[in-house]
N, C-alpha and C. Protein backbone atom coordinates (compact mmCIF):
# COMPACT_ATOMS: atom_id res chain seq x y z
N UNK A 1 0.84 -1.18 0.00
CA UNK A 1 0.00 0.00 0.00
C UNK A 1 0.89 1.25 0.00
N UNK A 2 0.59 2.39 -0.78
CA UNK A 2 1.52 3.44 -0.92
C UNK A 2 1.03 4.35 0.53
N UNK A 3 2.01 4.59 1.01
CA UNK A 3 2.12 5.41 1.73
C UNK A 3 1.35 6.71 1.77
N UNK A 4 0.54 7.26 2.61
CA UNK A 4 0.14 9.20 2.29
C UNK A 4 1.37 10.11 3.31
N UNK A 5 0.97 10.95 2.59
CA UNK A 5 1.74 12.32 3.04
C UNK A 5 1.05 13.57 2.65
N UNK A 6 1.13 14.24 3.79
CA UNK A 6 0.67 15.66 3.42
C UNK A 6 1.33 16.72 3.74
N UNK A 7 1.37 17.83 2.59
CA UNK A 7 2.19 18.89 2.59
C UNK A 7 1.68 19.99 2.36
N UNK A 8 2.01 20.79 3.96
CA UNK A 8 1.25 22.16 4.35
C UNK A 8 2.19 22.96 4.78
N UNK A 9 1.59 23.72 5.54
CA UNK A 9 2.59 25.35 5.89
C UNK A 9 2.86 24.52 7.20
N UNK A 10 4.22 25.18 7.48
CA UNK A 10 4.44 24.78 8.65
C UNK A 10 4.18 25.56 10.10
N UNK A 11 3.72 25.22 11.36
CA UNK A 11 3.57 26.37 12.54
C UNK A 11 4.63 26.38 13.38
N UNK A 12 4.70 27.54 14.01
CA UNK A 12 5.25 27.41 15.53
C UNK A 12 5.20 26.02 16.19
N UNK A 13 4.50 25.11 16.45
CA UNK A 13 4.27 24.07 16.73
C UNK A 13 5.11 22.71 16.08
N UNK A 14 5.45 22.97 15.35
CA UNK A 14 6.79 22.47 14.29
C UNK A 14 7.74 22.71 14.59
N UNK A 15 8.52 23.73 15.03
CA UNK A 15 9.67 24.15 15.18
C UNK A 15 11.02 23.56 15.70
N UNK A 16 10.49 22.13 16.82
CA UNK A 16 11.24 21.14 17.37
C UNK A 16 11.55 20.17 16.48
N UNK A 17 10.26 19.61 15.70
CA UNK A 17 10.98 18.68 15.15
C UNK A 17 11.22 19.00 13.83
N UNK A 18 10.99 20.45 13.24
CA UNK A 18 11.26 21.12 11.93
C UNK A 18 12.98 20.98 11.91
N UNK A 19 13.76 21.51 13.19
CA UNK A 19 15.04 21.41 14.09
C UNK A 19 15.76 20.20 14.03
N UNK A 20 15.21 19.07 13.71
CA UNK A 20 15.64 17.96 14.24
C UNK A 20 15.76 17.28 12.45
N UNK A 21 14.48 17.38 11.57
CA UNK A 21 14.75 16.92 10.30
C UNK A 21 15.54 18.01 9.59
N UNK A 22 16.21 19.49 10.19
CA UNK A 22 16.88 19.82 8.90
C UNK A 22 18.31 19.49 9.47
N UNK A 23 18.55 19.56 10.62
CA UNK A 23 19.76 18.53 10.40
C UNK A 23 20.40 17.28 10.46
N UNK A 24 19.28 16.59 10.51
CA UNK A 24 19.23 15.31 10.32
C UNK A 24 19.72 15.16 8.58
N UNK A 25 18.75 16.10 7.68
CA UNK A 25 18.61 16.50 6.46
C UNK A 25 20.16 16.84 5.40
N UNK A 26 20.31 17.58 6.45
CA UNK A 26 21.93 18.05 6.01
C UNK A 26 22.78 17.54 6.37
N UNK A 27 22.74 16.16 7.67
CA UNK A 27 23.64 15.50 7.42
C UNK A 27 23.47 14.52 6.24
N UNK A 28 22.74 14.13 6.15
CA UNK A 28 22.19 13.24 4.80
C UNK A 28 22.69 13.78 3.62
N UNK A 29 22.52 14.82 2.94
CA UNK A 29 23.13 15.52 2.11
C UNK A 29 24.68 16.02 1.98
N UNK A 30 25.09 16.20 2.92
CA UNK A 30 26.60 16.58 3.03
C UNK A 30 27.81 15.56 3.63
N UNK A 31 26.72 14.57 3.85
CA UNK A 31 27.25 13.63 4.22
C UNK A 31 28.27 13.66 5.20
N UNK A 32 28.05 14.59 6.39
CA UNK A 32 28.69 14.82 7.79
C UNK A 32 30.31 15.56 7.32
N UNK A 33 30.06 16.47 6.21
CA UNK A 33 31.75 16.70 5.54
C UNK A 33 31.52 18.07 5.86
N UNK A 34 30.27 18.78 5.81
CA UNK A 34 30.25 20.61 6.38
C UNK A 34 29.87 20.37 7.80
N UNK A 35 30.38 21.69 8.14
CA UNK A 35 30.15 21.59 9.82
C UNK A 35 28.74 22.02 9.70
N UNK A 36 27.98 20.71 10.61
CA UNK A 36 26.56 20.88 10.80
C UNK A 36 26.01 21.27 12.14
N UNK A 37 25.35 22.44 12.33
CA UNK A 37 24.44 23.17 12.73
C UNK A 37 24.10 22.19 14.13
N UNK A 38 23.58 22.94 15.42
CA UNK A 38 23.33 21.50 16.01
C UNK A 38 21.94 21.79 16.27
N UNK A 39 20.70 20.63 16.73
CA UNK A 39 19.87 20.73 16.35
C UNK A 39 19.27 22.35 17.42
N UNK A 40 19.67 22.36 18.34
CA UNK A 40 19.88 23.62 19.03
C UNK A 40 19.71 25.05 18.45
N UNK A 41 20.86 25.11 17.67
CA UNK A 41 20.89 26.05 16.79
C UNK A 41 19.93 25.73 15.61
N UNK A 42 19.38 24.95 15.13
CA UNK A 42 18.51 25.14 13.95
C UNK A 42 17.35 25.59 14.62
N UNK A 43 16.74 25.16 15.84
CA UNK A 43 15.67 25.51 16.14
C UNK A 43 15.59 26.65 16.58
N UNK A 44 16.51 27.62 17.09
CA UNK A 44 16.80 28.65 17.56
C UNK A 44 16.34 29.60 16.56
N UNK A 45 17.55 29.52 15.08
CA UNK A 45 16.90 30.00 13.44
C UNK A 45 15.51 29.57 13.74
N UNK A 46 14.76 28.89 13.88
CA UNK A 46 13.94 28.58 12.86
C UNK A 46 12.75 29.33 14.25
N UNK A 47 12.80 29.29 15.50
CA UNK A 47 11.98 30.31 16.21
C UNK A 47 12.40 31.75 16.03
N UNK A 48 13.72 32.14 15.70
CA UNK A 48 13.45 33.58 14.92
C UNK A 48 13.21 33.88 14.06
N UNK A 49 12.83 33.01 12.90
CA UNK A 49 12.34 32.77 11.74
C UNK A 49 10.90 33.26 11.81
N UNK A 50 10.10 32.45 12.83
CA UNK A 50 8.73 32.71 12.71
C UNK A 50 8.38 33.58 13.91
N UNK A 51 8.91 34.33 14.66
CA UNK A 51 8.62 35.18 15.37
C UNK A 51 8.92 36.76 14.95
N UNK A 52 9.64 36.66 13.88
CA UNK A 52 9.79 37.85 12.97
C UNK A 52 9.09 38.11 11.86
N UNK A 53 9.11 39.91 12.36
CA UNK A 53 7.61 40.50 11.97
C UNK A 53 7.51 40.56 10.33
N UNK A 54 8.67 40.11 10.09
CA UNK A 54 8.45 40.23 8.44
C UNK A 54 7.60 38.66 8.24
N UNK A 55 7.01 39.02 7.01
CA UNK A 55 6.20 38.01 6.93
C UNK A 55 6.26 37.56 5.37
N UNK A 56 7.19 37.96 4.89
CA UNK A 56 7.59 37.64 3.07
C UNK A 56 8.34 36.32 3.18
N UNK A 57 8.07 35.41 3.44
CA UNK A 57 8.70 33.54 3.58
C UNK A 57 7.32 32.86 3.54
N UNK A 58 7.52 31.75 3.81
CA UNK A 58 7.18 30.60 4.28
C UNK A 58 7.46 29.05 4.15
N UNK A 59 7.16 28.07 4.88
CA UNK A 59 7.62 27.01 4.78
C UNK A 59 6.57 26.17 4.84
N UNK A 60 6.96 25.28 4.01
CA UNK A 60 6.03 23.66 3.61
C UNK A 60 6.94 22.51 4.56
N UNK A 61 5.88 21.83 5.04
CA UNK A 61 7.00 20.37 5.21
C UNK A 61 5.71 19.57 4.61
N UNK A 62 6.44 18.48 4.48
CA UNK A 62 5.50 17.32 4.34
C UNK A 62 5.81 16.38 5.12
N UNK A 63 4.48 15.37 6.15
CA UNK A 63 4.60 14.69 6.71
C UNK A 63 3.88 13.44 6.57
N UNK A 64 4.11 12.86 7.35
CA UNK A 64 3.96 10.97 6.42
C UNK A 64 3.02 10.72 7.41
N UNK A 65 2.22 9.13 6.97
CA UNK A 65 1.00 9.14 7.99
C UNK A 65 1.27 9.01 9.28
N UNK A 66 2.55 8.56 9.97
CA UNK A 66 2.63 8.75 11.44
C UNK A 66 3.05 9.82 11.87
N UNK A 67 2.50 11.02 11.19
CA UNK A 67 2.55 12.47 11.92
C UNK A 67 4.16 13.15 11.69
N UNK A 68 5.49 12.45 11.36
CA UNK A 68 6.79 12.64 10.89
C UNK A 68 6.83 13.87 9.76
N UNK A 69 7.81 14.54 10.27
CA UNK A 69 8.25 15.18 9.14
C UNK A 69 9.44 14.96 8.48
N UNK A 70 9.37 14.65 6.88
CA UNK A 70 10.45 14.23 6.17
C UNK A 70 10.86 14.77 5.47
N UNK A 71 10.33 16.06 4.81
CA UNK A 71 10.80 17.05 4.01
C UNK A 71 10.14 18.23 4.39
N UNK A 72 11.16 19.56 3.55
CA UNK A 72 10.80 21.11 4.14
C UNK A 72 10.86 21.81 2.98
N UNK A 73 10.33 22.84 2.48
CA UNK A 73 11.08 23.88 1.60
C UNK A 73 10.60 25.43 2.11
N UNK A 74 11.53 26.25 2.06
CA UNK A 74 11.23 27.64 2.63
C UNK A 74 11.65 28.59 1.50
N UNK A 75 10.57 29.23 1.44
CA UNK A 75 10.45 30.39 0.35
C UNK A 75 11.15 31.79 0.84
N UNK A 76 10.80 33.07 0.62
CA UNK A 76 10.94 34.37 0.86
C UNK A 76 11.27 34.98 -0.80
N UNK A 77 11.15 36.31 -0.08
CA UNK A 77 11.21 37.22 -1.09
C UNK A 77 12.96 37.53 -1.50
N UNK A 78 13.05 38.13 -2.74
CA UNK A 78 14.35 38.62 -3.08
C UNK A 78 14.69 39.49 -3.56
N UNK A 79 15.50 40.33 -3.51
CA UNK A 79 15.91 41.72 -4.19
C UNK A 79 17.05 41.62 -3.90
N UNK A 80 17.97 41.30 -5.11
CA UNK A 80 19.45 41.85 -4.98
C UNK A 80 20.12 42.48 -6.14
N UNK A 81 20.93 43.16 -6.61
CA UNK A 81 20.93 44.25 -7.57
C UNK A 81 21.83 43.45 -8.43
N UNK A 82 22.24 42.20 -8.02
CA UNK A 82 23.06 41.59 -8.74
C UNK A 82 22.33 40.72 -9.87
N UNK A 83 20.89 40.11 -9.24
CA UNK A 83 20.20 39.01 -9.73
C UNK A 83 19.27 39.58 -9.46
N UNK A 84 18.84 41.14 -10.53
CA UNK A 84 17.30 41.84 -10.62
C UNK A 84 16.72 40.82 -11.13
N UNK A 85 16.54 39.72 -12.35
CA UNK A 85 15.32 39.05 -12.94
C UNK A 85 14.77 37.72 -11.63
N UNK A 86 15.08 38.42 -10.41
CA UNK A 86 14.65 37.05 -9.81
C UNK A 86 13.81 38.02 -8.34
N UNK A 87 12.82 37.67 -8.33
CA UNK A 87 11.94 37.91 -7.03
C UNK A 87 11.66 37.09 -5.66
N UNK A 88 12.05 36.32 -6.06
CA UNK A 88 11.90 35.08 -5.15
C UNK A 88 13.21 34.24 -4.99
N UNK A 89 12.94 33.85 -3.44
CA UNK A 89 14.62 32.77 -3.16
C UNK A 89 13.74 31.34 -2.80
N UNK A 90 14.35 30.28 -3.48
CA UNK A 90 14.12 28.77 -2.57
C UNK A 90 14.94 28.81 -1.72
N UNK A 91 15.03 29.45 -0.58
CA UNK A 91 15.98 29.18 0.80
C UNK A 91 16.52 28.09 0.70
N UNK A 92 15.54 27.21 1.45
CA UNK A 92 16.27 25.69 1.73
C UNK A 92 14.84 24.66 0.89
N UNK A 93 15.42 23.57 0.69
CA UNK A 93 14.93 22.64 0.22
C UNK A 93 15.19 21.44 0.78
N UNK A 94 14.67 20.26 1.23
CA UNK A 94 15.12 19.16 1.94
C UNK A 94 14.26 18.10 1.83
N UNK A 95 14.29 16.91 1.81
CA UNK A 95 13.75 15.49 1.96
C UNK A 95 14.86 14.41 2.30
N UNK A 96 14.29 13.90 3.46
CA UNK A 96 15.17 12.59 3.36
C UNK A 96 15.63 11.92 2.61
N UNK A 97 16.57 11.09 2.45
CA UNK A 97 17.26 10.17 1.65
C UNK A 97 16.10 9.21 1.49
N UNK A 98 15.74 8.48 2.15
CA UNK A 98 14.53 6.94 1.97
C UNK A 98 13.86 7.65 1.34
N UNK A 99 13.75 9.35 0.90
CA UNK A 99 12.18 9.45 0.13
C UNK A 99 12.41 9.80 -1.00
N UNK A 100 13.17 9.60 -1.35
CA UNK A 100 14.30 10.50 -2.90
C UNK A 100 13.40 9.24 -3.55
N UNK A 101 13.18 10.07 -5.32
CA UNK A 101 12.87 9.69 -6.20
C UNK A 101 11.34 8.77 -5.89
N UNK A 102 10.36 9.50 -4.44
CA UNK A 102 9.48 9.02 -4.89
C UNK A 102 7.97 9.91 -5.26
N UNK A 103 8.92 10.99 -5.88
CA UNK A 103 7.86 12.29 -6.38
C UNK A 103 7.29 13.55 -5.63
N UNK A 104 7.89 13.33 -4.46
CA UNK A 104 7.46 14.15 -3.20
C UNK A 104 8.48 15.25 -3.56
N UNK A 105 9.84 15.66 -3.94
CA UNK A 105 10.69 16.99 -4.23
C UNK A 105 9.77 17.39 -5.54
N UNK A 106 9.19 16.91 -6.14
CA UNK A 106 8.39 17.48 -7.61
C UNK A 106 7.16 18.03 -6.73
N UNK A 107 6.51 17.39 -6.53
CA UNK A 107 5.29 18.04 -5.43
C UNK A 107 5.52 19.00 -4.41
N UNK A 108 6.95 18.83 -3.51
CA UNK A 108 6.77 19.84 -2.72
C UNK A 108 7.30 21.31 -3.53
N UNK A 109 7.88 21.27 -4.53
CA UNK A 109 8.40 22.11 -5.74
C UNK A 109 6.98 22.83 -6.19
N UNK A 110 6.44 22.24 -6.18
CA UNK A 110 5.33 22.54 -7.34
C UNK A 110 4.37 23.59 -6.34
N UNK A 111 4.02 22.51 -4.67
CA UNK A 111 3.94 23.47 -3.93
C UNK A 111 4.14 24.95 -3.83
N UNK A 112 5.54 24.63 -3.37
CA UNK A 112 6.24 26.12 -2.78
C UNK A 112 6.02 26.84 -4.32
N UNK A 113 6.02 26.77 -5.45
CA UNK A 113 5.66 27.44 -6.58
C UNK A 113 4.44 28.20 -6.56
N UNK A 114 3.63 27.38 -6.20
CA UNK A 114 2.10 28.18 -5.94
C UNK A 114 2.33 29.02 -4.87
N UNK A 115 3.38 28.84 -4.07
CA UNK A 115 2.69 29.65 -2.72
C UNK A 115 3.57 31.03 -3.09
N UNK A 116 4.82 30.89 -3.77
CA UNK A 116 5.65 32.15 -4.15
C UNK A 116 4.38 32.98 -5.57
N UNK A 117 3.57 31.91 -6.64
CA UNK A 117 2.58 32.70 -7.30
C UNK A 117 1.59 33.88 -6.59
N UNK A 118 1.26 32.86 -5.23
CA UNK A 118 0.02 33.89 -4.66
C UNK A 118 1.06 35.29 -3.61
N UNK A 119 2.17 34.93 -3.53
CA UNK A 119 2.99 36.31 -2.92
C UNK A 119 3.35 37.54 -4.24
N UNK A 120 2.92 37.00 -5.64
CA UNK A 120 2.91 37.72 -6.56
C UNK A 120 4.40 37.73 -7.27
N UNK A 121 5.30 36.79 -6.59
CA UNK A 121 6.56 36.13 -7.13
C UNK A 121 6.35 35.34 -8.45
N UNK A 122 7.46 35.71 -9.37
CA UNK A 122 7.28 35.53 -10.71
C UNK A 122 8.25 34.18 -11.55
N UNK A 123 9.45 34.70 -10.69
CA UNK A 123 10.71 34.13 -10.82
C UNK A 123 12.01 33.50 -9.11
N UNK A 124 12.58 32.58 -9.45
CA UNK A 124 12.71 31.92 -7.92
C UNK A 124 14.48 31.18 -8.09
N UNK A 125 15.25 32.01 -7.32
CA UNK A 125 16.41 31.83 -7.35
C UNK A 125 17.05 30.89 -6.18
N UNK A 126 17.53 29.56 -6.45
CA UNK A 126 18.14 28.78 -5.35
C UNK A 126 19.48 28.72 -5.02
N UNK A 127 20.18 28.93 -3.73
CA UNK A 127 21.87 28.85 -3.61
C UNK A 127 22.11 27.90 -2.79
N UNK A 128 22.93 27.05 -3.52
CA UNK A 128 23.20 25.72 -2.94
C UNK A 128 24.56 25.51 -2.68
N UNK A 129 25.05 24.36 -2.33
CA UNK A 129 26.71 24.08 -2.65
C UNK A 129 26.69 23.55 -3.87
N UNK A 130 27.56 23.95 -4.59
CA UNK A 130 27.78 23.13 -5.94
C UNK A 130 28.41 22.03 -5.88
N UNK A 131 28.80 21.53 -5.04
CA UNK A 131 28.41 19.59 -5.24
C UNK A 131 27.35 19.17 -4.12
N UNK A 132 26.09 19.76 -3.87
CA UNK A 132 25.14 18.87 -3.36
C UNK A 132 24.63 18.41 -4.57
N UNK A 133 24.36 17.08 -4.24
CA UNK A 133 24.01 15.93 -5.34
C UNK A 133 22.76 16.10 -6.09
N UNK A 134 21.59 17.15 -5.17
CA UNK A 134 19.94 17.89 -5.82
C UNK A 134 20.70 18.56 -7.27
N UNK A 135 21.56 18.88 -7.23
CA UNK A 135 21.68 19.51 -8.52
C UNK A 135 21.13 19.26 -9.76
N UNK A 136 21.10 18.05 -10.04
CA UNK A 136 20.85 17.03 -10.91
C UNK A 136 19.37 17.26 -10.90
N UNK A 137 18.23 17.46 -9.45
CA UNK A 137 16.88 17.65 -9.36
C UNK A 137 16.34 18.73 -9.77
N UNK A 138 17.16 19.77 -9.18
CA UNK A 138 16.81 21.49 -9.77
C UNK A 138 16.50 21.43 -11.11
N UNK A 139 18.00 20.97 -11.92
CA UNK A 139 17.56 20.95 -13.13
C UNK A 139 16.57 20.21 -14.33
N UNK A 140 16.36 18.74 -13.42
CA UNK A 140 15.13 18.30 -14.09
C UNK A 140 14.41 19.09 -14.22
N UNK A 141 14.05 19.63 -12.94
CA UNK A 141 12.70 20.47 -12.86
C UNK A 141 12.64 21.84 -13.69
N UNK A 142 13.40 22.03 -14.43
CA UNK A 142 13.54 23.17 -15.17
C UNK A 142 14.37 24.20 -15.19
N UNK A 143 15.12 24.47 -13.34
CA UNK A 143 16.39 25.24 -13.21
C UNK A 143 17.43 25.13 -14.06
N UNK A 144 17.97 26.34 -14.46
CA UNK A 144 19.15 26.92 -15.01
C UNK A 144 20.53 27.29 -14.05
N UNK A 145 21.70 26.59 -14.12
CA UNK A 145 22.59 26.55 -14.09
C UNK A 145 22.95 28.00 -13.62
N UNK A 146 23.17 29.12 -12.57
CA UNK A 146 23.66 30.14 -12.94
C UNK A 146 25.63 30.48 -12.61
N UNK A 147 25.82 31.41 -13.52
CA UNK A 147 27.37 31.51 -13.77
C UNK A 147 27.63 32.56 -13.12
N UNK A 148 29.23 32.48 -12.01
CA UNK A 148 29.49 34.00 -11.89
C UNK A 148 30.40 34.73 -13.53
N UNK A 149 30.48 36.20 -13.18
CA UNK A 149 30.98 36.46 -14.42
C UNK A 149 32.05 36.21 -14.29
N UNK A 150 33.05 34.96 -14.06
CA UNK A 150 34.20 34.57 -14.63
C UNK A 150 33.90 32.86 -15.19
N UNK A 151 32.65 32.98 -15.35
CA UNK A 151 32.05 31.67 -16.05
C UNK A 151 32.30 30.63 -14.99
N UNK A 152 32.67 30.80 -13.35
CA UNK A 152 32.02 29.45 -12.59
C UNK A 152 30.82 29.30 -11.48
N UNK A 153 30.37 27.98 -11.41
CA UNK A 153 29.42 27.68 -10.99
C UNK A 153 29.46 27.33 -9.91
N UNK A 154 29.05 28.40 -9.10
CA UNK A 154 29.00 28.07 -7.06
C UNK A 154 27.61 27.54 -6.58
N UNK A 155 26.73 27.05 -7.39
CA UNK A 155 25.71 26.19 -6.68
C UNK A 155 24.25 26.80 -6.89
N UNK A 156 24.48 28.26 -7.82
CA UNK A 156 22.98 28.84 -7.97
C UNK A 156 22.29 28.29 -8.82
N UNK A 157 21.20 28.45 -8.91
CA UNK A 157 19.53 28.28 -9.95
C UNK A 157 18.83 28.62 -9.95
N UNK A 158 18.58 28.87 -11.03
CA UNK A 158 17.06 29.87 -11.01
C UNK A 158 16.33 29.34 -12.44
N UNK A 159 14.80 29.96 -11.90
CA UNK A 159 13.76 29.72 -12.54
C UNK A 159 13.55 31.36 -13.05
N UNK A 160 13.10 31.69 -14.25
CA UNK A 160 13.39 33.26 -14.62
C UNK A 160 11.57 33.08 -14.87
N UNK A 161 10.57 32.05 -15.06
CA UNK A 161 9.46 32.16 -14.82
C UNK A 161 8.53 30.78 -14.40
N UNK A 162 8.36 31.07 -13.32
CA UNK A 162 7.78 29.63 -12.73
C UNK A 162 6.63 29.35 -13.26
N UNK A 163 5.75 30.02 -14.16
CA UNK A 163 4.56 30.09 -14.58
C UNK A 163 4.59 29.16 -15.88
N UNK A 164 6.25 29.19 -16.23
CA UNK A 164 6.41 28.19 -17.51
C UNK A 164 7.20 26.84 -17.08
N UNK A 165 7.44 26.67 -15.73
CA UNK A 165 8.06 25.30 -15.31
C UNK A 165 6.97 24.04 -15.33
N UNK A 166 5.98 24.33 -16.13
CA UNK A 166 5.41 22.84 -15.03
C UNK A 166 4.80 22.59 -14.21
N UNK A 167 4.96 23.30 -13.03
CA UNK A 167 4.80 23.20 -11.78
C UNK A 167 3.83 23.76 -11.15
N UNK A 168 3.10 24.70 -12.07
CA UNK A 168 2.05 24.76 -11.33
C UNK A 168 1.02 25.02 -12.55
C-alpha cells in the first residue's frame, strides 16, 4: 500500500521537530563533511524565523501518515541588484534520503511554486553548494545553471518564470 503524506505550511508548533529533520537533512546531504548546525541552533533559526515580523517567507513540510516530518522547503522574497530578474529565493529545500525519487521533491516544488505565485513572485532563485548531489533535481525540474561572471558555478539556480516550469 503506498504510503500518504501531506504537505502544508508549517507552525510554531513544528519548530522542534522542523530542528531535528533539517539537520538530520543536512547530514544526509553533506554527508557529515560541512560543519553541521546543532539541532539547538537550527531551532533557535527557525523560532526567529517565525517570530519575525516580516512576513515575506514561508515554509512547507510534508509529513507521512505517522505524523513525521520528512521534508521542508522555505520560500521568501528577493531583491538583490546583482540578480534583478529574480523575485523570489528557494531558501532551503530538503527530503530525506529513503524518500528521494518518490515524487514528493516534484510536489513539494510545485507546492512552494504556488505559494511564491500567490505572494505575486514571478521568478525563484536557489543557492546551494555546488556539489550537493539535488543539482541534478533542480535541473530536471527546469532550473538553469547560474554563472558567476568569470564563467564558474558556485551552486545557484534559477527559474526566470515559474509560470512556464510545469509546476504549477
Amino acid at each position: 500500500m503506498e504510503e500518504e503524506f501531506i504537505i502544508r505550511e508549517a507552525a510554531k508548533e513544528d519548530i522542534h521537530n522542523l530542528a531535528v529533520l533539517h539537520v538530520r537533512a543536512w547530514n544526509e546531504t553533506y554527508n557529515n563533511t560541512s560543519p553541521d548546525p546543532s539541532i539547538a541552533t537550527r531551532e533557535w533559526q527557525w523560532q526567529e524565523q517565525f517570530n519575525s515580523p516580516d512576513k515575506n517567507w514561508f515554509c512547507l513540510v510534508i509529513e507521512n501518515k505517522q505524523g513525521e516530518l520528512i521534508g521542508f522547503a522555505k520560500g521568501m522574497t528577493f531583491n538583490h541588484p546583482s540578480l534583478p530578474e529574480f523575485d523570489g529565493e528557494l531558501n532551503k529545500i530538503y527530503i530525506l534520503k529513503a524518500y528521494h525519487k518518490s515524487g514528493l521533491g516534484k510536489k513539494l516544488l510545485s507546492r512552494a511554486f504556488k505559494m511564491f505565485k500567490d505572494m505575486g513572485i514571478q521568478s525563484v532563485v536557489l543557492f546551494g553548494d555546488a556539489k550537493n548531489p539535488a543539482g541534478g533535481f533542480h535541473e530536471a525540474m527546469g532550473a538553469k545553471k547560474l554563472f558567476s561572471p568569470d564563467g564558474g558555478f558556485h551552486g545557484g539556480y534559477g527559474w526566470t518564470n515559474i509560470h512556464q516550469s510545469g509546476l504549477i
